[in-house]
PDB file of N, CA and C in Angstrom:
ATOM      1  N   UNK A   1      -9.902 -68.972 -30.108  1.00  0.00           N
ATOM      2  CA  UNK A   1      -9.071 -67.872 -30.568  1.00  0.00           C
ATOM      3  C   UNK A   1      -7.748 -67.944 -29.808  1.00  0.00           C
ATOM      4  N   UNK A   2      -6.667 -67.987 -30.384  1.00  0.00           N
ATOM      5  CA  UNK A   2      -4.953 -67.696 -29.954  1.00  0.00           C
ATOM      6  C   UNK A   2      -4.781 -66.669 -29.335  1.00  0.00           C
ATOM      7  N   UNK A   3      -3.838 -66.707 -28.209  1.00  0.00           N
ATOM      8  CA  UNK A   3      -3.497 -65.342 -27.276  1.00  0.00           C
ATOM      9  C   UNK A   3      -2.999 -64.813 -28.413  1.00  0.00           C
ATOM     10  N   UNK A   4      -2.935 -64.953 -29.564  1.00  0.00           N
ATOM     11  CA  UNK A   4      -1.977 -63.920 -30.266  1.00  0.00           C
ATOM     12  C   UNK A   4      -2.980 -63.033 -30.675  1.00  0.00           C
ATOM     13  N   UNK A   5      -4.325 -63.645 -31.128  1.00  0.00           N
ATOM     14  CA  UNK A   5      -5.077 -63.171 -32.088  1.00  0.00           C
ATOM     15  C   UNK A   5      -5.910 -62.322 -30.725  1.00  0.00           C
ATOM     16  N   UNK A   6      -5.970 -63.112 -29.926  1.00  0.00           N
ATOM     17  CA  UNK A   6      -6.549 -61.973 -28.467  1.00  0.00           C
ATOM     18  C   UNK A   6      -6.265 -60.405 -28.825  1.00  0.00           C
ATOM     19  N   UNK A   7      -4.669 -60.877 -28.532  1.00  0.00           N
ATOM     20  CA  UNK A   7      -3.303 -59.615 -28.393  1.00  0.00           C
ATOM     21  C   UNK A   7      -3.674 -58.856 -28.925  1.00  0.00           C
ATOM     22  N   UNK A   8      -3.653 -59.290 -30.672  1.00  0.00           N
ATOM     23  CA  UNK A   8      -3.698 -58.347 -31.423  1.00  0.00           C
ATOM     24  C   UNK A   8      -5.163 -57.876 -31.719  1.00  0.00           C
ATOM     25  N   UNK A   9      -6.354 -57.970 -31.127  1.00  0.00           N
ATOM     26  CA  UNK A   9      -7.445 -57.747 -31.662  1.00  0.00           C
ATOM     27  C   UNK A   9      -7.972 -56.798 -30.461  1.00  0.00           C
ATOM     28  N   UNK A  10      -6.824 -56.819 -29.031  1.00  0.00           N
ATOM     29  CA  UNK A  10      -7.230 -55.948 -27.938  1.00  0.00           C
ATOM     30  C   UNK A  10      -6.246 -54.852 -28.170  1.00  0.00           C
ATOM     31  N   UNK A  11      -5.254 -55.592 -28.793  1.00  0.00           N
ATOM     32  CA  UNK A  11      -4.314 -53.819 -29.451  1.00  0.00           C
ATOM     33  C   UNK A  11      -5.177 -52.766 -30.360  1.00  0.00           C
ATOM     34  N   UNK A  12      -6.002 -53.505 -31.067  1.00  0.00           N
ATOM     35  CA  UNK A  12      -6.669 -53.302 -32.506  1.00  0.00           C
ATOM     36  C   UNK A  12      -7.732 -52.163 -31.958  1.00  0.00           C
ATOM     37  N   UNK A  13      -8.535 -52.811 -30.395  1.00  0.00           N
ATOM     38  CA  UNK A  13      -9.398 -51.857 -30.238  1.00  0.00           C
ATOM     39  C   UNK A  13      -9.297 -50.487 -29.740  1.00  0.00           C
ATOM     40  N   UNK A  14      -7.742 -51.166 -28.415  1.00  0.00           N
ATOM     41  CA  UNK A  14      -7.058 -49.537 -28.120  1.00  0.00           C
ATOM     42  C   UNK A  14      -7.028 -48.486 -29.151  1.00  0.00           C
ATOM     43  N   UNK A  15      -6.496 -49.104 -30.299  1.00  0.00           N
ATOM     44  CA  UNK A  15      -6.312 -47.619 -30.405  1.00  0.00           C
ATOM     45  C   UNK A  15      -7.200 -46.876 -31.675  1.00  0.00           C
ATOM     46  N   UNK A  16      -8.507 -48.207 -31.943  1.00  0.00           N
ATOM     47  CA  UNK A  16      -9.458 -47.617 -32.415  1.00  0.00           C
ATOM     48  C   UNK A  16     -10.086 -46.175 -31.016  1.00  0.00           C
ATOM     49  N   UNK A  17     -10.164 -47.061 -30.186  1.00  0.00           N
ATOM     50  CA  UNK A  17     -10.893 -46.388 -29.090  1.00  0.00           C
ATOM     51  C   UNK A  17      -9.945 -45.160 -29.018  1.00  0.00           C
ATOM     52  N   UNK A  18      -8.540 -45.276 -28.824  1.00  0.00           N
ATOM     53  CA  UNK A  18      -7.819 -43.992 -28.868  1.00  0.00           C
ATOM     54  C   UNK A  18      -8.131 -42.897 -29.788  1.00  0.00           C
ATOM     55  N   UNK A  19      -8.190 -43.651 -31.027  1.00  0.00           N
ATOM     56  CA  UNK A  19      -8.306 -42.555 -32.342  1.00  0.00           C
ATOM     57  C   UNK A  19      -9.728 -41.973 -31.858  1.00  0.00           C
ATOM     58  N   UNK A  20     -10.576 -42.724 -31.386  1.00  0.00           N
ATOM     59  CA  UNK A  20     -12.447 -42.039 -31.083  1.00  0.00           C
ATOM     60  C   UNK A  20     -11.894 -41.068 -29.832  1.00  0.00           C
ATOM     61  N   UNK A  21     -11.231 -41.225 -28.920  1.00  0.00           N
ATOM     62  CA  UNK A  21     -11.107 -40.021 -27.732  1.00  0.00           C
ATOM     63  C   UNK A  21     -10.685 -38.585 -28.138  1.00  0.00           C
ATOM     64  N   UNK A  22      -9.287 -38.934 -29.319  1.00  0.00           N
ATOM     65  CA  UNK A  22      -8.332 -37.990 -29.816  1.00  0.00           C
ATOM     66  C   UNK A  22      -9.387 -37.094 -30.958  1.00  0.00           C
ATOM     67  N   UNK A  23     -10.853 -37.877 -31.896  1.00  0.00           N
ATOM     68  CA  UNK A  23     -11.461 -37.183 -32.745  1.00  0.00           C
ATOM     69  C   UNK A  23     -12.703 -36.319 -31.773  1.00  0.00           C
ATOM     70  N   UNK A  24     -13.142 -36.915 -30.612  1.00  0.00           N
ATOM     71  CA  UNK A  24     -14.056 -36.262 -29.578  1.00  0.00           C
ATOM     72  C   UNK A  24     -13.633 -35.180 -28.838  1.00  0.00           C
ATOM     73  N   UNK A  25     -12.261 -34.878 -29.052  1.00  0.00           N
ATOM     74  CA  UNK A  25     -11.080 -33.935 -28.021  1.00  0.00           C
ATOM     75  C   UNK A  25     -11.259 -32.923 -29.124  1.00  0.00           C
ATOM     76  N   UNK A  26     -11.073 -33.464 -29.911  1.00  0.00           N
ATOM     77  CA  UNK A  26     -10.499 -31.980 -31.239  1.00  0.00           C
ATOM     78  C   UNK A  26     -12.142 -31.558 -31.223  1.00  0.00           C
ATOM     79  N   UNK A  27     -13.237 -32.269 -31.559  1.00  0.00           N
ATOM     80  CA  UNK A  27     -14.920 -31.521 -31.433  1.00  0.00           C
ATOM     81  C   UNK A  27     -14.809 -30.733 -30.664  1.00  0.00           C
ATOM     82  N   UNK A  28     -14.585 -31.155 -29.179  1.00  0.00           N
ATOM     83  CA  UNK A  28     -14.730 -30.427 -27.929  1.00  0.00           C
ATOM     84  C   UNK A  28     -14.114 -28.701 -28.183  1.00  0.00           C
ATOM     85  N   UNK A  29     -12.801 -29.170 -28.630  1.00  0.00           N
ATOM     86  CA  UNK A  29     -12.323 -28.100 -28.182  1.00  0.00           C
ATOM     87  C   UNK A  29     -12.725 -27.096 -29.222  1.00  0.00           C
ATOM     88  N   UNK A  30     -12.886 -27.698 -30.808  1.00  0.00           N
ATOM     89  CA  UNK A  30     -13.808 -26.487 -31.683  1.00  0.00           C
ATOM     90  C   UNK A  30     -15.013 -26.494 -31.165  1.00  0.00           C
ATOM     91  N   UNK A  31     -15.868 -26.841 -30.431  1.00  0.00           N
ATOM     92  CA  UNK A  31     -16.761 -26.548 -30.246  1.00  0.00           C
ATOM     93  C   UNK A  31     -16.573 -25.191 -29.221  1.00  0.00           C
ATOM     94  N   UNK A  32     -15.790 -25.322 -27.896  1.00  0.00           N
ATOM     95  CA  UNK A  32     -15.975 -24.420 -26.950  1.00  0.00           C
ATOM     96  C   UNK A  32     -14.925 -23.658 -27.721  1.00  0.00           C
ATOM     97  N   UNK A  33     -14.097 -23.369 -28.739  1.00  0.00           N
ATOM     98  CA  UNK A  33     -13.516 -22.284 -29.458  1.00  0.00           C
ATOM     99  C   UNK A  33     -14.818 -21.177 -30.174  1.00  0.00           C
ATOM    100  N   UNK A  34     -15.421 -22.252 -31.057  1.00  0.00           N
ATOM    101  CA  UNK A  34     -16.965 -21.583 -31.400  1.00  0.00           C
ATOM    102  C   UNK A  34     -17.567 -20.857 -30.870  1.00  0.00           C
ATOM    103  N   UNK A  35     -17.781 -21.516 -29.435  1.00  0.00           N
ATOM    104  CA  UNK A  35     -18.890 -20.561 -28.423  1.00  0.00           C
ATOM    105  C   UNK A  35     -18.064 -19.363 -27.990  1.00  0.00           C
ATOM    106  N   UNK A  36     -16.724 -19.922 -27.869  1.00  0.00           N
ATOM    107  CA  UNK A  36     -16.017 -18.287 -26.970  1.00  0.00           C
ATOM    108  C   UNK A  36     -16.048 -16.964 -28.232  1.00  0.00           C
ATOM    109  N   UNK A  37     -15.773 -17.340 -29.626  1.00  0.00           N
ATOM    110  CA  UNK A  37     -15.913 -16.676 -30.486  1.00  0.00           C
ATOM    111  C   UNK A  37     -17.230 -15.729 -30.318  1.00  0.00           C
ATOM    112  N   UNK A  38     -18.483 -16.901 -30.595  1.00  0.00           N
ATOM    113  CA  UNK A  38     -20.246 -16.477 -30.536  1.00  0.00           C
ATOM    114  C   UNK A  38     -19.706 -15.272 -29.471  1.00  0.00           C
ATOM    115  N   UNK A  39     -19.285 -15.682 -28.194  1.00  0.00           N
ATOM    116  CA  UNK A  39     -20.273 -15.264 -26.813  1.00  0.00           C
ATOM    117  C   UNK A  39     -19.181 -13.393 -27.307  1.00  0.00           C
ATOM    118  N   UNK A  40     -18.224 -13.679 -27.743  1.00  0.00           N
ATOM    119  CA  UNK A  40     -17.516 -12.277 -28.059  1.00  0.00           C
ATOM    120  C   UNK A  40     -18.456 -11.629 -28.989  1.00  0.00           C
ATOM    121  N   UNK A  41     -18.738 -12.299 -29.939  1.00  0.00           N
ATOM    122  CA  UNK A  41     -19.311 -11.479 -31.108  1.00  0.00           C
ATOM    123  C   UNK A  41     -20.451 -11.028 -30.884  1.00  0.00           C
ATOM    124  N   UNK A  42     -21.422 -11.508 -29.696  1.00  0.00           N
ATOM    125  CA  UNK A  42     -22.874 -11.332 -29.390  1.00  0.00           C
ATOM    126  C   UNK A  42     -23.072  -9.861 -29.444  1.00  0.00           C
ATOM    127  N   UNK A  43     -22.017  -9.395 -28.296  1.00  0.00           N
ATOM    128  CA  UNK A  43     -22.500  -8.256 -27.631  1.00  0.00           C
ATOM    129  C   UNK A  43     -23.553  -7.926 -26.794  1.00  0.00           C
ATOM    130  N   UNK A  44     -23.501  -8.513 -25.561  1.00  0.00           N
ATOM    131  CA  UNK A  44     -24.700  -8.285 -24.788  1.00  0.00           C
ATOM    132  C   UNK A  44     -25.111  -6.984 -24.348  1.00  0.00           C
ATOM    133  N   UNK A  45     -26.290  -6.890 -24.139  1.00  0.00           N
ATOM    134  CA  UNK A  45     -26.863  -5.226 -23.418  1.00  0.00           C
ATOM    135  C   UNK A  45     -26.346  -4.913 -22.551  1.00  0.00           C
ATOM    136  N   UNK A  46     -26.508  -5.570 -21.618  1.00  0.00           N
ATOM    137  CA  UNK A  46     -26.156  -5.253 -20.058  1.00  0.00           C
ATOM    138  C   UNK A  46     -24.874  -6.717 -19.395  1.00  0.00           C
ATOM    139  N   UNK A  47     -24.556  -5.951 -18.593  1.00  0.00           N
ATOM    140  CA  UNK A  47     -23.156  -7.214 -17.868  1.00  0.00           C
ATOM    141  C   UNK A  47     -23.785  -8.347 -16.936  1.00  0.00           C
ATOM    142  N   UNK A  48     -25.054  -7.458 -16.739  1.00  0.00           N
ATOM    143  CA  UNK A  48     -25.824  -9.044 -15.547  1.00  0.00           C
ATOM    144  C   UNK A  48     -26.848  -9.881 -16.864  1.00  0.00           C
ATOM    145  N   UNK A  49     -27.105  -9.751 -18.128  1.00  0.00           N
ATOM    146  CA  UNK A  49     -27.328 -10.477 -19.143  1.00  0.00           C
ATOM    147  C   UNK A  49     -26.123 -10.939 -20.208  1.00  0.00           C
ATOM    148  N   UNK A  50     -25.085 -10.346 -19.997  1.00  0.00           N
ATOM    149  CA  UNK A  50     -23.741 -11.107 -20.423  1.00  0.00           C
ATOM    150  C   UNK A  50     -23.260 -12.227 -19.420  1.00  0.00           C
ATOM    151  N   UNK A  51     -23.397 -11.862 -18.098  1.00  0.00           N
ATOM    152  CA  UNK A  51     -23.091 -13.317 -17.122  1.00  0.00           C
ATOM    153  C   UNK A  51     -24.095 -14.229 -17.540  1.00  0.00           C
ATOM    154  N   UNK A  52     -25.428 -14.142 -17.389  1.00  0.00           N
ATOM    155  CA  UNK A  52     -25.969 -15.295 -17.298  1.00  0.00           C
ATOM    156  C   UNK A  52     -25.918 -15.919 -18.939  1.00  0.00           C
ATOM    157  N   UNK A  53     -25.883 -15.017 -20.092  1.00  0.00           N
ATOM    158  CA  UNK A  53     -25.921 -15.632 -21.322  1.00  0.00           C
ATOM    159  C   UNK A  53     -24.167 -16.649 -21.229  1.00  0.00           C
ATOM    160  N   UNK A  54     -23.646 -16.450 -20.457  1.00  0.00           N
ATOM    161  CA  UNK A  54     -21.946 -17.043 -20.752  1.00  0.00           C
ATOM    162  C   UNK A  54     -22.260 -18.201 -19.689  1.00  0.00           C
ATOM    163  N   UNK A  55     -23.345 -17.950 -18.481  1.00  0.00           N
ATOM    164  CA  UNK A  55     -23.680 -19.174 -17.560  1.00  0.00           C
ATOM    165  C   UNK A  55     -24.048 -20.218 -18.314  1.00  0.00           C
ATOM    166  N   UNK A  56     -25.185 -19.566 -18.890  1.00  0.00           N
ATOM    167  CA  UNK A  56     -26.035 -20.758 -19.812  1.00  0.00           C
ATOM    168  C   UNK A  56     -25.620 -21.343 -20.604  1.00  0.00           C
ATOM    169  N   UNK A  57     -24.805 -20.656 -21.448  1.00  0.00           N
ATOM    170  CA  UNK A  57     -23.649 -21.498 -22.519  1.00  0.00           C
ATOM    171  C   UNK A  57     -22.957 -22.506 -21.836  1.00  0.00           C
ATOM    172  N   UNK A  58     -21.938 -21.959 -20.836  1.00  0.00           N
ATOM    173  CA  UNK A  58     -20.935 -23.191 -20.132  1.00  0.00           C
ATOM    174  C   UNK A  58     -21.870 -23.702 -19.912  1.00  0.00           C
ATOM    175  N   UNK A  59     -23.037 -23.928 -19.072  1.00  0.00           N
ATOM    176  CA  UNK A  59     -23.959 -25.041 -18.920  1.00  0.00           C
ATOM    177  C   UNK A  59     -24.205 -25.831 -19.642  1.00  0.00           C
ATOM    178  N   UNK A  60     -24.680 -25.494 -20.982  1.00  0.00           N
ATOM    179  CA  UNK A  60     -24.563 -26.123 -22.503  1.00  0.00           C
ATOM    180  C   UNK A  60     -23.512 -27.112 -22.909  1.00  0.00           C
ATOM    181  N   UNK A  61     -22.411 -26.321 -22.953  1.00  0.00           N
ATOM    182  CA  UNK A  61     -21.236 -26.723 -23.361  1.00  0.00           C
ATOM    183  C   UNK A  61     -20.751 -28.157 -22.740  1.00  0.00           C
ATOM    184  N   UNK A  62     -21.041 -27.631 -20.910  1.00  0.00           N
ATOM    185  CA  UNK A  62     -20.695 -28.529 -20.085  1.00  0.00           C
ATOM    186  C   UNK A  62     -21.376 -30.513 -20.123  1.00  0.00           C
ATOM    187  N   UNK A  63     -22.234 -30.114 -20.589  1.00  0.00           N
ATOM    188  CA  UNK A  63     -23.791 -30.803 -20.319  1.00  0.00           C
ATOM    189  C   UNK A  63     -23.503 -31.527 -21.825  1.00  0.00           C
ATOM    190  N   UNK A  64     -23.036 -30.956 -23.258  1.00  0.00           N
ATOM    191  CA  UNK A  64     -22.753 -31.672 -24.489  1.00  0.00           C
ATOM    192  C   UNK A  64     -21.473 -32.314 -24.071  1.00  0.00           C
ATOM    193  N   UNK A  65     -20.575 -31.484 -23.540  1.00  0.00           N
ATOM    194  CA  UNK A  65     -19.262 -32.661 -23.422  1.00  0.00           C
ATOM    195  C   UNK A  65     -18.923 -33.946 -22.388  1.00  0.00           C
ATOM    196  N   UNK A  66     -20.169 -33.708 -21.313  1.00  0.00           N
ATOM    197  CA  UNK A  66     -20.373 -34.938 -20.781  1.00  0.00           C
ATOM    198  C   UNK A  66     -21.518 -35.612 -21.536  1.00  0.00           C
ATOM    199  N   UNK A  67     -21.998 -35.775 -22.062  1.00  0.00           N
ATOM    200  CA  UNK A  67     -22.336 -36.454 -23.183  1.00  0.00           C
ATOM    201  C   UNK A  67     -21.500 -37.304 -24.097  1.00  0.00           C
ATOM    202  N   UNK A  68     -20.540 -36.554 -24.524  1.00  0.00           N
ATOM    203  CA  UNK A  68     -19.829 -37.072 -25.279  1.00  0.00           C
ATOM    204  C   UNK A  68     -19.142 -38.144 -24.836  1.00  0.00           C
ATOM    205  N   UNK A  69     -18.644 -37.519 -23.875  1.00  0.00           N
ATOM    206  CA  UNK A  69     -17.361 -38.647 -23.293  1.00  0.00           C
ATOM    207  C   UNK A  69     -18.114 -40.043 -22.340  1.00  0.00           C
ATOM    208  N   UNK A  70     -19.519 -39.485 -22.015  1.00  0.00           N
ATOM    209  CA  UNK A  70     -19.764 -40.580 -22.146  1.00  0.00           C
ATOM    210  C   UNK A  70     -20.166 -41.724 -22.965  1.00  0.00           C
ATOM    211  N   UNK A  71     -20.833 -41.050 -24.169  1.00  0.00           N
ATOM    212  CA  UNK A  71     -20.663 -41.979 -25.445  1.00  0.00           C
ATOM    213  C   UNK A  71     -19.339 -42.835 -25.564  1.00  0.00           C
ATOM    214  N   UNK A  72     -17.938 -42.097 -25.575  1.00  0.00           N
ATOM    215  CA  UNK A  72     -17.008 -42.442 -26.238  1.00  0.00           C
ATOM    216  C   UNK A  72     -16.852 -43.837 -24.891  1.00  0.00           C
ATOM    217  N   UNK A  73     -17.008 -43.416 -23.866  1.00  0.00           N
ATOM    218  CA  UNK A  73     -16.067 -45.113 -22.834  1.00  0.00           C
ATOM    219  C   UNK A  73     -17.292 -45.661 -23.107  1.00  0.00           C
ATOM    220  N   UNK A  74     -18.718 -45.677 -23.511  1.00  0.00           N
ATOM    221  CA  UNK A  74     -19.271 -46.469 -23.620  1.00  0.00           C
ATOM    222  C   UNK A  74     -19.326 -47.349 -25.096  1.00  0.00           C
ATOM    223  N   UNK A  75     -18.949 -46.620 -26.138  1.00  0.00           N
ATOM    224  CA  UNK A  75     -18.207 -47.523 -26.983  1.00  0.00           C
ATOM    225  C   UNK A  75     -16.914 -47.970 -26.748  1.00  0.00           C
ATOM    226  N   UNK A  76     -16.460 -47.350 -26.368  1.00  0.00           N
ATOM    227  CA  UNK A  76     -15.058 -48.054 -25.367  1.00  0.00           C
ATOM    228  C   UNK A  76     -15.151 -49.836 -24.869  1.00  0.00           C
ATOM    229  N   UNK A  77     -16.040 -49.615 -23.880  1.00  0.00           N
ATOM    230  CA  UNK A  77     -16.131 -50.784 -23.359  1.00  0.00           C
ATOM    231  C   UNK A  77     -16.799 -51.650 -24.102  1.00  0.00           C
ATOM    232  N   UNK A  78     -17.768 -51.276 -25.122  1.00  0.00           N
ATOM    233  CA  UNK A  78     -18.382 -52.650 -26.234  1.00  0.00           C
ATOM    234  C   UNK A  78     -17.213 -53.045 -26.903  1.00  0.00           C
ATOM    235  N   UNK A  79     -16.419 -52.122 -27.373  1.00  0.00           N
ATOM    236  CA  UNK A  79     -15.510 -52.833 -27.889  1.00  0.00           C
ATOM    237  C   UNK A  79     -14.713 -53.619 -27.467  1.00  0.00           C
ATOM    238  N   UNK A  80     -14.143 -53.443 -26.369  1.00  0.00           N
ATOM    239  CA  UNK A  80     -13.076 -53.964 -25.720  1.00  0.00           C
ATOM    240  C   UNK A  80     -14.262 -56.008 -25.358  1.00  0.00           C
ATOM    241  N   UNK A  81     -15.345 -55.488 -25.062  1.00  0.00           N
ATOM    242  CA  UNK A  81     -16.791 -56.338 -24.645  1.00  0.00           C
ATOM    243  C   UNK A  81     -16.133 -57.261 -25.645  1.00  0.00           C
ATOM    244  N   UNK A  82     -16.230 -57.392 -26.874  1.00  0.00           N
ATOM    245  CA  UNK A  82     -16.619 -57.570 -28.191  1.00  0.00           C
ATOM    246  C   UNK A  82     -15.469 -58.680 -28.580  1.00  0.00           C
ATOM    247  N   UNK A  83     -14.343 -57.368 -28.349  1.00  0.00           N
ATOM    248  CA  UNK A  83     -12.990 -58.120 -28.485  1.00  0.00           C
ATOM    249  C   UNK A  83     -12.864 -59.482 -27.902  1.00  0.00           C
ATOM    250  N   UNK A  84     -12.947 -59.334 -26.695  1.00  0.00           N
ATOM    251  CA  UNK A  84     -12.862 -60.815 -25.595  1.00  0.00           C
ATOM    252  C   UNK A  84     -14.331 -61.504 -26.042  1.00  0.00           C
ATOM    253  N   UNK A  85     -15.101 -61.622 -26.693  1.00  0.00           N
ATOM    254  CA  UNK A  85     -16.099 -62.062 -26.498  1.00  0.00           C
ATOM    255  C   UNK A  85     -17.491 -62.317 -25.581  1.00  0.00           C
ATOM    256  N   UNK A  86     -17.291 -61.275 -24.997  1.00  0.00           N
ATOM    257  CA  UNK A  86     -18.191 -60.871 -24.204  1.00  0.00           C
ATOM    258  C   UNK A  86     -19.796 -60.127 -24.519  1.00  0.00           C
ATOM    259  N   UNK A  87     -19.475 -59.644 -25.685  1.00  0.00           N
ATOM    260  CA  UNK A  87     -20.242 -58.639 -26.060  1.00  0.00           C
ATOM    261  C   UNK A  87     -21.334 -59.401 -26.308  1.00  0.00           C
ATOM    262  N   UNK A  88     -22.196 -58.401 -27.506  1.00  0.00           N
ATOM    263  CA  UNK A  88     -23.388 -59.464 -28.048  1.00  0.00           C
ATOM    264  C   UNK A  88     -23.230 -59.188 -29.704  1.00  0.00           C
ATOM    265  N   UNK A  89     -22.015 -59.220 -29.669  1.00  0.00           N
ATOM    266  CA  UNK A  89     -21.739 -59.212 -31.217  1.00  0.00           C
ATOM    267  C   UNK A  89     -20.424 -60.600 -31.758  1.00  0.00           C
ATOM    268  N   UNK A  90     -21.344 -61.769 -30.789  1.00  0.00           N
ATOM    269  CA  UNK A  90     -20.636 -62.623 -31.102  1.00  0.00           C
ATOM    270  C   UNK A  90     -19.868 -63.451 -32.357  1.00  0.00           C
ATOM    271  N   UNK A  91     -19.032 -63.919 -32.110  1.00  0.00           N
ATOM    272  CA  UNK A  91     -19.213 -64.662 -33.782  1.00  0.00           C
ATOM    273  C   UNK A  91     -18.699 -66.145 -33.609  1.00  0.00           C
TER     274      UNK A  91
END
């Protein structure tokens, strides 16, 4: 393979991989828009069962979006893997 075709096939993955960070950013942030909505609309009984129901959520929240982002550098790096030929999606 040509440094050109390198070039352009490690440009190719940036900004696939970019476009996957920028579509995981916009989830994130409707997602924790969602919950702040929910946790308003709930109406809890009491204020020491409104803390812990808003604990448990950010816990939630926290716990799905490291998830995510680790999905995303871990397709990150297959690709980039892939690109150089490293991966196991040789050809």
């Amino acid at each position: 393979m040509s440094n050109t075709q390198q070039s352009f096939n490690a440009g190719q993955t940036k900004g696939n991989t970019q476009a996957k960070v920028e579509q995981w950013t916009e989830t994130i942030q409707d997602t924790a828009n969602a919950a702040c909505r929910d946790s308003r609309s709930a109406g809890a009984p009491s204020t020491g069962d409104s803390a812990q129901l808003e604990k448990d959520q950010s816990a939630g929240f926290l716990q799905q979006t490291g998830e995510q982002v680790k999905h995303v550098a871990q397709d990150a790096m297959d690709s980039v893997k892939n690109t150089l030929g490293m991966g196991q999606n040789k050809k």
